[in-house]
N, C-alpha and C. Protein backbone atom coordinates (compact mmCIF):
# COMPACT_ATOMS: atom_id res chain seq x y z
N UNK A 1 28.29 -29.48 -0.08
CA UNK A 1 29.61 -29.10 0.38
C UNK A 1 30.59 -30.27 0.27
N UNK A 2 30.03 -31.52 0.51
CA UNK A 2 30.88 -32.67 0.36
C UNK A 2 31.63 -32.87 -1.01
N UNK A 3 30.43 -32.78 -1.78
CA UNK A 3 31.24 -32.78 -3.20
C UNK A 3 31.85 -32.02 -3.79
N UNK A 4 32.20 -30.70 -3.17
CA UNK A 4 32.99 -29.81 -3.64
C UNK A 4 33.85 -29.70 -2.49
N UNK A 5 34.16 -30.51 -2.43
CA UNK A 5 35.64 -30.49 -0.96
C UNK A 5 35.58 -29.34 0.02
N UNK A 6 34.32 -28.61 0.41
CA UNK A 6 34.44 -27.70 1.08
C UNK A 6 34.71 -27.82 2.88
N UNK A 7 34.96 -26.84 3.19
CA UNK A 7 35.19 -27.02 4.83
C UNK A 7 34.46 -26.74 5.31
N UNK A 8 34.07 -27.30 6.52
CA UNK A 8 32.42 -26.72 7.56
C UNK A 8 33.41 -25.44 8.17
N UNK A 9 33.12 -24.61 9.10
CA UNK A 9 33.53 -23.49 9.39
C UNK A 9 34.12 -24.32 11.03
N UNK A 10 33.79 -25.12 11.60
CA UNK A 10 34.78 -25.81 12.46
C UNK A 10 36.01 -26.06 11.78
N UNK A 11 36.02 -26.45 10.71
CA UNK A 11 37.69 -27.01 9.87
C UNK A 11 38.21 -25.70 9.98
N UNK A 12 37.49 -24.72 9.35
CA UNK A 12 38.19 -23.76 8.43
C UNK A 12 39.11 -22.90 9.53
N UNK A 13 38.67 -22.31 10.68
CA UNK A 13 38.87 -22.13 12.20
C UNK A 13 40.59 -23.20 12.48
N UNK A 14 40.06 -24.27 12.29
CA UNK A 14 41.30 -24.98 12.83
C UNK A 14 42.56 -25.25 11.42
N UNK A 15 42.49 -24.45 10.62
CA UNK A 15 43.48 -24.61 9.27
C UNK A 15 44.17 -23.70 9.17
N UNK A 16 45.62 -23.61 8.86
CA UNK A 16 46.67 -22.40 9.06
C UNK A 16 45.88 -21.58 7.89
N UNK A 17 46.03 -19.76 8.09
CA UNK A 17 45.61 -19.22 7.36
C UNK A 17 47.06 -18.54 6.51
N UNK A 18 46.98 -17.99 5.86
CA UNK A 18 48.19 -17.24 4.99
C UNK A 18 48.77 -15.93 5.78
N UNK A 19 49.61 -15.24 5.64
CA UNK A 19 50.25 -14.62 7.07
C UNK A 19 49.46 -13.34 6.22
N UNK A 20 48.45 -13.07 6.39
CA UNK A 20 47.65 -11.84 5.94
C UNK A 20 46.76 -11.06 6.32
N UNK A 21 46.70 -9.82 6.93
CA UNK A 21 45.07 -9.39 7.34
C UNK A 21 44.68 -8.17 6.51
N UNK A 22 43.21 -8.22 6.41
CA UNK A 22 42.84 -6.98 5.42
C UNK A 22 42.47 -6.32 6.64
N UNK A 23 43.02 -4.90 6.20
CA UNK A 23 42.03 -3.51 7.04
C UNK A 23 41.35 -2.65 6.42
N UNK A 24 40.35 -2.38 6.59
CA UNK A 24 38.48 -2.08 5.28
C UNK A 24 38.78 -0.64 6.79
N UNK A 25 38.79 0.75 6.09
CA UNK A 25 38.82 1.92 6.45
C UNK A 25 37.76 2.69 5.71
N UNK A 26 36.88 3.12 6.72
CA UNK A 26 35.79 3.81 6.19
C UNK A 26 35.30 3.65 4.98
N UNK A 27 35.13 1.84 5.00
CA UNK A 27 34.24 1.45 3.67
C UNK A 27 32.51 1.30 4.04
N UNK A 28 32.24 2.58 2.78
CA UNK A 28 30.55 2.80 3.11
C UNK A 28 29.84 1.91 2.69
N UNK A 29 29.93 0.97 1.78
CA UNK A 29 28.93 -0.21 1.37
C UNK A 29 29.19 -1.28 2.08
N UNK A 30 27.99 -2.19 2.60
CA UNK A 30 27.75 -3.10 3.13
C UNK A 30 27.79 -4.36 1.98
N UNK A 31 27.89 -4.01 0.86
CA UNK A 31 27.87 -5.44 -0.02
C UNK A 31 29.64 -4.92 -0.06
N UNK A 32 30.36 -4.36 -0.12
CA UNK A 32 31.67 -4.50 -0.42
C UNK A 32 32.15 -4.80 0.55
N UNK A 33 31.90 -4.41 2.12
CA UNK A 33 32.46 -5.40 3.00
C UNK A 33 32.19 -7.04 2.82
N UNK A 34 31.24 -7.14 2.93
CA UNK A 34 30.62 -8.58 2.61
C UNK A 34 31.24 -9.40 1.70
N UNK A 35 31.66 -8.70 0.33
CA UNK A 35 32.09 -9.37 -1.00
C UNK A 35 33.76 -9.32 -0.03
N UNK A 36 34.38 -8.42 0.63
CA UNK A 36 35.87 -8.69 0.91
C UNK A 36 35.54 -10.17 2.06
N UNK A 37 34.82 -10.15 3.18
CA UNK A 37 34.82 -11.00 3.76
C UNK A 37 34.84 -12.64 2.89
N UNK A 38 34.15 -13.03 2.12
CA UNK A 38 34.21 -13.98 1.12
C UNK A 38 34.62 -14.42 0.50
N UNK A 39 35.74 -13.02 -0.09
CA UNK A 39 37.20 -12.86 -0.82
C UNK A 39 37.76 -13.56 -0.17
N UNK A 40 38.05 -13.21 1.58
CA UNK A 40 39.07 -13.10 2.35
C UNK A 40 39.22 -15.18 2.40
N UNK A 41 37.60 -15.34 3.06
CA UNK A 41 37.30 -16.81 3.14
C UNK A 41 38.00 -17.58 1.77
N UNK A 42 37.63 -17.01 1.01
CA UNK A 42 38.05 -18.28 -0.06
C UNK A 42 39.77 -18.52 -0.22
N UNK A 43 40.26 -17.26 0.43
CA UNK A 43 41.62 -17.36 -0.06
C UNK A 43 42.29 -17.72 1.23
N UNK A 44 41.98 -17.69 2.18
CA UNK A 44 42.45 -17.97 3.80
C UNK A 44 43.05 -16.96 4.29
N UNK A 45 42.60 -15.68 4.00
CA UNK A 45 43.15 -14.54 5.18
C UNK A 45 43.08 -14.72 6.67
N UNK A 46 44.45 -13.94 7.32
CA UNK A 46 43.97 -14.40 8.70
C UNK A 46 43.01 -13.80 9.57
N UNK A 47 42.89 -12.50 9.00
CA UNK A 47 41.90 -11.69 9.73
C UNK A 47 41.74 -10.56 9.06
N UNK A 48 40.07 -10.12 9.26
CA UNK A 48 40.04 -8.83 8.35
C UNK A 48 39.94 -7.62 9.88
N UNK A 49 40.36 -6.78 9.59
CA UNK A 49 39.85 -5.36 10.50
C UNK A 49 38.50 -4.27 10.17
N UNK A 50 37.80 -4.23 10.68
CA UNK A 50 36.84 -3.33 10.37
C UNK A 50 37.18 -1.90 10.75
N UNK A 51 37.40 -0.52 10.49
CA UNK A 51 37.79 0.68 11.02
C UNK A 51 37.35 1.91 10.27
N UNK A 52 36.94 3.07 11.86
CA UNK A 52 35.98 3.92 11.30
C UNK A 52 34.82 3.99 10.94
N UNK A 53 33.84 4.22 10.22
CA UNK A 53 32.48 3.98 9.61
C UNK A 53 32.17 2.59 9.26
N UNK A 54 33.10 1.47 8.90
CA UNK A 54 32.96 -0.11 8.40
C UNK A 54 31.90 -0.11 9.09
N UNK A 55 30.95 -1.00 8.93
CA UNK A 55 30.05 -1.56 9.31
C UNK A 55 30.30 -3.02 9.91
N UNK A 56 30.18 -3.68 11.17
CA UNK A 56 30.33 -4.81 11.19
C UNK A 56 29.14 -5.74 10.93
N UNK A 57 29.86 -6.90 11.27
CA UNK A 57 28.13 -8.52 11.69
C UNK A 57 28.44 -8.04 12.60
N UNK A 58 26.67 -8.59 13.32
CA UNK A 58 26.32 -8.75 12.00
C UNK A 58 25.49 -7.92 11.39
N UNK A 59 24.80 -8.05 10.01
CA UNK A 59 24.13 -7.04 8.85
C UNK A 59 23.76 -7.65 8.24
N UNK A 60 22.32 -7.92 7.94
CA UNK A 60 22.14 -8.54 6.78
C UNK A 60 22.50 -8.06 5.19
N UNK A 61 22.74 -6.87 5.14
CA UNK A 61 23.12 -6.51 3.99
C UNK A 61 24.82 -6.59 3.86
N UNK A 62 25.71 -6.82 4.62
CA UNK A 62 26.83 -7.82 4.92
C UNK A 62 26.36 -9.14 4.46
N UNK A 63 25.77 -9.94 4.96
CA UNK A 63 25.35 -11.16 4.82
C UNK A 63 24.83 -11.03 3.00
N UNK A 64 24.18 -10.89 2.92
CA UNK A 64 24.04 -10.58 1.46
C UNK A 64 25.47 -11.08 0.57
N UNK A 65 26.34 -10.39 0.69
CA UNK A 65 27.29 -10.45 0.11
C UNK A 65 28.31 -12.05 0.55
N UNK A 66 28.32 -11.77 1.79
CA UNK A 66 29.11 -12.27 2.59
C UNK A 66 29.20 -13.74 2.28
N UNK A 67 27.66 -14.46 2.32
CA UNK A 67 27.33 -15.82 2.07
C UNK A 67 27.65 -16.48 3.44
N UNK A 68 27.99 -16.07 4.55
CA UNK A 68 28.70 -16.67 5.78
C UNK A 68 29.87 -16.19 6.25
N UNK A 69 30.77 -16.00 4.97
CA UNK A 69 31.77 -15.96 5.57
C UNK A 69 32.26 -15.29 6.59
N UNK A 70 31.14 -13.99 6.67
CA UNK A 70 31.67 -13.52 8.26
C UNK A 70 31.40 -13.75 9.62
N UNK A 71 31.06 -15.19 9.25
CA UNK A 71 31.19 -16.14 10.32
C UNK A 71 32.40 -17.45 10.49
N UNK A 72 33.06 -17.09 9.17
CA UNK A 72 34.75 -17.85 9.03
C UNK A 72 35.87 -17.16 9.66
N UNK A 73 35.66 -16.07 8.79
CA UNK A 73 37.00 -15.18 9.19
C UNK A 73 36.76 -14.44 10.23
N UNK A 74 37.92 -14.73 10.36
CA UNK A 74 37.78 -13.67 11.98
C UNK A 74 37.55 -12.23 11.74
N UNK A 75 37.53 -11.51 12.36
CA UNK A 75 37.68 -9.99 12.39
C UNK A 75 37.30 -9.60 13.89
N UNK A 76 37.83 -7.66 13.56
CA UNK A 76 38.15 -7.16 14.69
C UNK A 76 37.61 -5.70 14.22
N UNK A 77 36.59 -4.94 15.17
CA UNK A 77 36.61 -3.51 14.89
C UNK A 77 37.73 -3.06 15.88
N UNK A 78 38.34 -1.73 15.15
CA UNK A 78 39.11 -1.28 15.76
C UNK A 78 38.66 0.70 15.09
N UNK A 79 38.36 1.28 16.14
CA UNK A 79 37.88 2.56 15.76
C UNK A 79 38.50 3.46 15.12
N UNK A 80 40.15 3.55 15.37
CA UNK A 80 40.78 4.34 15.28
C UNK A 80 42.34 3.57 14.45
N UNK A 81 42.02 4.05 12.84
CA UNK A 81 43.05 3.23 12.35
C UNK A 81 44.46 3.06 12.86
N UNK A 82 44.79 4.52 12.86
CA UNK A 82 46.29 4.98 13.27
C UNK A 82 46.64 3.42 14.09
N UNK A 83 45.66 3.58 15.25
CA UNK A 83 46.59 3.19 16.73
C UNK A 83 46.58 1.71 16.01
N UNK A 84 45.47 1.21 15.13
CA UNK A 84 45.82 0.00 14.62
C UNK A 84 47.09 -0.13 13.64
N UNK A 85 47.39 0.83 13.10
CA UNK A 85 48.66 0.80 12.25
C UNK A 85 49.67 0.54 12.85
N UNK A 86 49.89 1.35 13.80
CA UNK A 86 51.05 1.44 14.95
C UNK A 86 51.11 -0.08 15.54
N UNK A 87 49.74 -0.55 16.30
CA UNK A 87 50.01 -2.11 16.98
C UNK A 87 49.93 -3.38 15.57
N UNK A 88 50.10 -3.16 14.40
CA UNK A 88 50.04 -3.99 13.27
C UNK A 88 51.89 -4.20 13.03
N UNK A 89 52.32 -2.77 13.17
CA UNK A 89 53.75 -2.59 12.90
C UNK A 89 54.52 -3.37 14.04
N UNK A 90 54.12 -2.49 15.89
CA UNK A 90 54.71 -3.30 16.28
C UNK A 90 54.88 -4.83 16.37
N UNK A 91 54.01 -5.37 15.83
CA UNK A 91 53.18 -6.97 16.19
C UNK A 91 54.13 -7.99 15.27
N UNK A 92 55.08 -6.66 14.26
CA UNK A 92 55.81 -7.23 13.03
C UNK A 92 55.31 -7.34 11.37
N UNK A 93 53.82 -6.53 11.34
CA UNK A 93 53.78 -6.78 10.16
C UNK A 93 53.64 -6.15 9.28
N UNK A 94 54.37 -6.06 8.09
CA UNK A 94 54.58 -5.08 7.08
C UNK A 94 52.99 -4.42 6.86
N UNK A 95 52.96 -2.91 6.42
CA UNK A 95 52.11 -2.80 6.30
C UNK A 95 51.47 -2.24 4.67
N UNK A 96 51.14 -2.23 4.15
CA UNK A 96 50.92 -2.10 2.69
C UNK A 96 49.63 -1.55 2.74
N UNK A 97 49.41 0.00 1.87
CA UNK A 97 48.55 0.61 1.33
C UNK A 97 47.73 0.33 -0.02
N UNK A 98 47.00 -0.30 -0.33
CA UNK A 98 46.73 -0.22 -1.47
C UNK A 98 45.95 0.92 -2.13
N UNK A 99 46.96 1.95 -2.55
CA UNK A 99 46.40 3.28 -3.38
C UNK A 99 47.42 3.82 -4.13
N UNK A 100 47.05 4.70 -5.07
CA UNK A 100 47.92 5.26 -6.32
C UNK A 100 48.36 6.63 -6.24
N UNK A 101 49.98 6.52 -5.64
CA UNK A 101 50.11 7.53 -5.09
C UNK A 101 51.57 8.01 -5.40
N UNK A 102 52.67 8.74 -5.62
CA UNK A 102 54.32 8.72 -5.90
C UNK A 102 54.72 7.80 -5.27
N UNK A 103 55.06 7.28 -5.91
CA UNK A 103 56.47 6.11 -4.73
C UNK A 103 55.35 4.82 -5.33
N UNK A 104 54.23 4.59 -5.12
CA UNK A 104 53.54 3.14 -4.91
C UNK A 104 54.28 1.99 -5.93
N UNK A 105 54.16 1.16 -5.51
CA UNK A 105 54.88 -0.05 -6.39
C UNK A 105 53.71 -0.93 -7.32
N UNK A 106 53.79 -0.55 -8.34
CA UNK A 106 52.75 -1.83 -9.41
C UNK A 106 52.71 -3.03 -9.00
N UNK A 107 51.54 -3.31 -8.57
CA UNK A 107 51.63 -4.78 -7.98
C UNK A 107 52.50 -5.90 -8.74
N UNK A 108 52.60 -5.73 -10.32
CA UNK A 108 52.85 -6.80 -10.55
C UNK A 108 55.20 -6.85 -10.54
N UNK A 109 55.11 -5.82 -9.80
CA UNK A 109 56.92 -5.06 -9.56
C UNK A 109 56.85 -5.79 -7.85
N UNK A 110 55.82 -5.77 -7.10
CA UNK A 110 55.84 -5.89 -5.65
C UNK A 110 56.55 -7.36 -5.17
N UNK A 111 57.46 -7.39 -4.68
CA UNK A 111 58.16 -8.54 -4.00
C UNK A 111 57.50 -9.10 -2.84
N UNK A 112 56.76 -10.35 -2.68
CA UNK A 112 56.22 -10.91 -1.44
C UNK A 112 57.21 -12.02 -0.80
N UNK A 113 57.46 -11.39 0.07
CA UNK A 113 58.91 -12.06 1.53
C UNK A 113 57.56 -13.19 1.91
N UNK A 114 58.20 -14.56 1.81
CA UNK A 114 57.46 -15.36 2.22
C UNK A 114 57.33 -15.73 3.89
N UNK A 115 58.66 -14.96 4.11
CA UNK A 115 58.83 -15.02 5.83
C UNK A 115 58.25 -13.51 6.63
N UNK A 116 57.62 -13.29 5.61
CA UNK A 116 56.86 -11.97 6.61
C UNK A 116 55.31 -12.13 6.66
N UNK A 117 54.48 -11.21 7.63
CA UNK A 117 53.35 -10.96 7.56
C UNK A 117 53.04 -9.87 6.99
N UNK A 118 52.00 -9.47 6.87
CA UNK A 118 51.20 -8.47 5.74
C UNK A 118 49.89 -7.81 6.54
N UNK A 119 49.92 -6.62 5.99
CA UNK A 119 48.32 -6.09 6.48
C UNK A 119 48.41 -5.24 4.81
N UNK A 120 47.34 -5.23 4.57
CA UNK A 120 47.19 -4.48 3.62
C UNK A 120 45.80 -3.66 3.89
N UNK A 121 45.48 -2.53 3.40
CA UNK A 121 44.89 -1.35 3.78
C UNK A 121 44.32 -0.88 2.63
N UNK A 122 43.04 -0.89 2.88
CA UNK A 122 41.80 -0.52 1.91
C UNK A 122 41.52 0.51 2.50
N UNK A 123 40.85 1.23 1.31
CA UNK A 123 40.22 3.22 1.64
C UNK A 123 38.97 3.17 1.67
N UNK A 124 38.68 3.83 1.96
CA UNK A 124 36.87 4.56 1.63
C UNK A 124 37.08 4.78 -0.26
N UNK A 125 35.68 3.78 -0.43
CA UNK A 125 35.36 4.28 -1.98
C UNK A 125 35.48 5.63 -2.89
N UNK A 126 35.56 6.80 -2.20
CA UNK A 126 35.94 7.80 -2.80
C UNK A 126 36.92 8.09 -2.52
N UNK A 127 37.32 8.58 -1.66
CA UNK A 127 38.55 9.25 -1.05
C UNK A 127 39.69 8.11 -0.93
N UNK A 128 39.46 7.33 -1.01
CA UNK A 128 40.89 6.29 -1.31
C UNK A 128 41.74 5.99 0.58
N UNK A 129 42.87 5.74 0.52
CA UNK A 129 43.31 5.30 1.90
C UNK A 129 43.48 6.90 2.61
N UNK A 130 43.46 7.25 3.76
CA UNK A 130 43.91 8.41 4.54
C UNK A 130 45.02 8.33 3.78
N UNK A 131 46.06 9.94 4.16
CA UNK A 131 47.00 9.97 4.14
C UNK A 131 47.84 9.84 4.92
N UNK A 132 47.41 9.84 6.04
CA UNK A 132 48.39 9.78 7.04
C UNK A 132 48.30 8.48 7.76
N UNK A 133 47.83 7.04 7.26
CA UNK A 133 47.44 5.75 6.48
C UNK A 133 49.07 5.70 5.84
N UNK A 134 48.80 6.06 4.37
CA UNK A 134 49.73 6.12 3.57
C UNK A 134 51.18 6.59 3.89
N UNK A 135 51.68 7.69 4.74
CA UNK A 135 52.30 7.92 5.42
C UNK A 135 52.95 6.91 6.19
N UNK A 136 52.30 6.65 6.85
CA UNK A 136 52.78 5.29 8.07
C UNK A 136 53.46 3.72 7.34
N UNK A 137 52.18 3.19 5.75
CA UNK A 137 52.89 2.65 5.32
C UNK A 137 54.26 2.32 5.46
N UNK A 138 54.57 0.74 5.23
CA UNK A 138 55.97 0.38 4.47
C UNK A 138 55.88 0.34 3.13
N UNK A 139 54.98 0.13 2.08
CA UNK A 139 55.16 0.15 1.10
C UNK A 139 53.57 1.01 0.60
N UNK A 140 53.22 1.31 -0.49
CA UNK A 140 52.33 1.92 -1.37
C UNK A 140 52.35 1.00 -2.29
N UNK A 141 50.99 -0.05 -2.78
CA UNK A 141 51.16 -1.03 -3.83
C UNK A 141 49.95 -0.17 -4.97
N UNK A 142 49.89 -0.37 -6.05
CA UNK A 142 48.83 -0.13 -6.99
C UNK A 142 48.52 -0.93 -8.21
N UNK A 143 47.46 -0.77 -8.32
CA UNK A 143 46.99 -2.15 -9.86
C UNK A 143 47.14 -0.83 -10.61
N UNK A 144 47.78 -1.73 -11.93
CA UNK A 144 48.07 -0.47 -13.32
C UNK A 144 46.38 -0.90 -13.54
N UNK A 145 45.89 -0.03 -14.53
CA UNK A 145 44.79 0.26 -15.49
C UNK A 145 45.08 1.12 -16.43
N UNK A 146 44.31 0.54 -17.67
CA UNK A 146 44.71 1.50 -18.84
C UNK A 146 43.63 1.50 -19.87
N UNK A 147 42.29 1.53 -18.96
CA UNK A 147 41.09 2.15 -19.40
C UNK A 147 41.25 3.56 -19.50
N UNK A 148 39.53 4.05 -19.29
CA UNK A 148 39.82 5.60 -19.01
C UNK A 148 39.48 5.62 -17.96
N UNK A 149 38.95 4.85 -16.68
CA UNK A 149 39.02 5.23 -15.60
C UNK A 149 39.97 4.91 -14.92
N UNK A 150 40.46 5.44 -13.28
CA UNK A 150 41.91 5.63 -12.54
C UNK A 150 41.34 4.97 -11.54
N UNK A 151 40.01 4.03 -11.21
CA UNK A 151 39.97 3.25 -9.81
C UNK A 151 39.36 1.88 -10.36
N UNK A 152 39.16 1.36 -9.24
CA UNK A 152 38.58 -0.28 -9.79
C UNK A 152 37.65 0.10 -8.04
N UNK A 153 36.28 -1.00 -8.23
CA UNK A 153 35.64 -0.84 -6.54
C UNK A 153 36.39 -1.59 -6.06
N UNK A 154 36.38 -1.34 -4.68
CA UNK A 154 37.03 -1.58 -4.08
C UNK A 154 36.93 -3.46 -3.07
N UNK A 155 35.83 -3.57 -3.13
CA UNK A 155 35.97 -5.33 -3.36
C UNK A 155 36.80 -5.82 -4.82
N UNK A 156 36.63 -5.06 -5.60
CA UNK A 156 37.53 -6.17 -6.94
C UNK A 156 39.14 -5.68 -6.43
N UNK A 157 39.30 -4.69 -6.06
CA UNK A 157 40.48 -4.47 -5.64
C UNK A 157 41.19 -5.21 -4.71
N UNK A 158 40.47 -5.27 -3.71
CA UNK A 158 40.39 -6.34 -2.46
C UNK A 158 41.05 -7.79 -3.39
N UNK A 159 39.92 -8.36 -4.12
CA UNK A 159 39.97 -9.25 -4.88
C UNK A 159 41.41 -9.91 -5.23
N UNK A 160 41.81 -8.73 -6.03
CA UNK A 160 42.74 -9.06 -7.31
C UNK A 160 43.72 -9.29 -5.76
N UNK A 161 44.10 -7.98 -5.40
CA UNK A 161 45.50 -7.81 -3.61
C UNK A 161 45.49 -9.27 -3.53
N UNK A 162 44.40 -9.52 -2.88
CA UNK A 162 43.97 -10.54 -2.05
C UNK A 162 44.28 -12.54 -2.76
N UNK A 163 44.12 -12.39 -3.70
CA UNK A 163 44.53 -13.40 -4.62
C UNK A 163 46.19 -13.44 -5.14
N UNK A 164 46.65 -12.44 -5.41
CA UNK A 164 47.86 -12.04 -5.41
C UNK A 164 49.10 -12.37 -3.95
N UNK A 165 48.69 -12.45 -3.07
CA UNK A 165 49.33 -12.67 -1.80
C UNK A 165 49.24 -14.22 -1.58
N UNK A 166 47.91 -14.72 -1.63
CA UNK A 166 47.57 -16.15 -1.58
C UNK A 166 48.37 -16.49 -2.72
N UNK A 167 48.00 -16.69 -3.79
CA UNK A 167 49.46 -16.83 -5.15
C UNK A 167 50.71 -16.94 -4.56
N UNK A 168 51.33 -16.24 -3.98
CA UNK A 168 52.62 -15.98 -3.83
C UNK A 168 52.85 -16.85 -2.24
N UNK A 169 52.09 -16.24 -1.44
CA UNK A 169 52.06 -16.90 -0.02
C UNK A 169 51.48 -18.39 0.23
N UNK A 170 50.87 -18.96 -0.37
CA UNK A 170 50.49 -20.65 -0.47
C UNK A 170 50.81 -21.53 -1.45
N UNK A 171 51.40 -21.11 -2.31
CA UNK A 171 52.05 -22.25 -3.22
C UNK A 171 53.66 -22.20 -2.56
């Protein structure tokens, strides 16, 4: 860890994170939570949300993926997305869907306000974000693709969001 400038998880705890939290909504795999938690770590999210079916830590099949990190980042189950949408909004922070839907904005069209906070909102692997999720939204973001398939999993999705905000929000 020394030689790769890494942080013990005491540092990482005490280091401003990027004004960001992921919310993982009825995500059924335990390696895709895991792979977002790791995501989240490497890029300095401030907190992920677990909601609905998520699985929390701990899990070893979380851990699997995870490598630790869901022992960096914070997180929070919260059962019932809505009421988390609602106390995310009042709390001040924009809230962003990531799904492909009328209106959604191509990520690479999406404007990041460096003076705001962010939640962004992951779906269940099939069924994509609720709608009434999407509804509540301030914005609808989506990654173009121009394969023949119309989804990406939803850790690489995580991924790309998630790197995209850090990009914009830490330099």
């Amino acid at each position: 860890m020394l030689e790769l400038n890494r942080l013990d998880i005491e540092q990482y705890h005490s280091i401003n994170k990027i004004p960001l939290v992921v919310v993982l909504d009825d995500i059924r795999s335990l390696n895709n939570i895991g792979s977002i938690f790791r995501t989240s770590d490497a890029f300095l999210v401030d907190k992920i949300y677990l909601c609905g079916i998520t699985a929390t830590p701990p899990s070893p099949d979380i851990h699997k993926t995870a490598l630790g990190a869901e022992n960096s980042v914070e997180w929070k189950y919260c059962k019932d997305i809505m009421i988390l949408v609602e106390s995310l909004k009042r709390e001040g922070y924009t809230v962003c869907s990531i799904e492909q839907v009328n209106g959604s904005i191509d990520i690479r069209d999406f404007i990041i306000d460096n003076e705001k906070k962010y939640a962004v909102v992951l779906g269940n692997e099939v069924k994509g974000v609720k709608q009434e999720v999407v509804d509540k939204s301030d914005f609808c973001i989506e990654l173009p693709q121009f394969g023949t398939k119309h989804s990406l999993n939803v850790s690489i999705t995580a991924g790309i969001v998630i790197w995209n905000f850090f990009n914009s929000l830490y330099n």
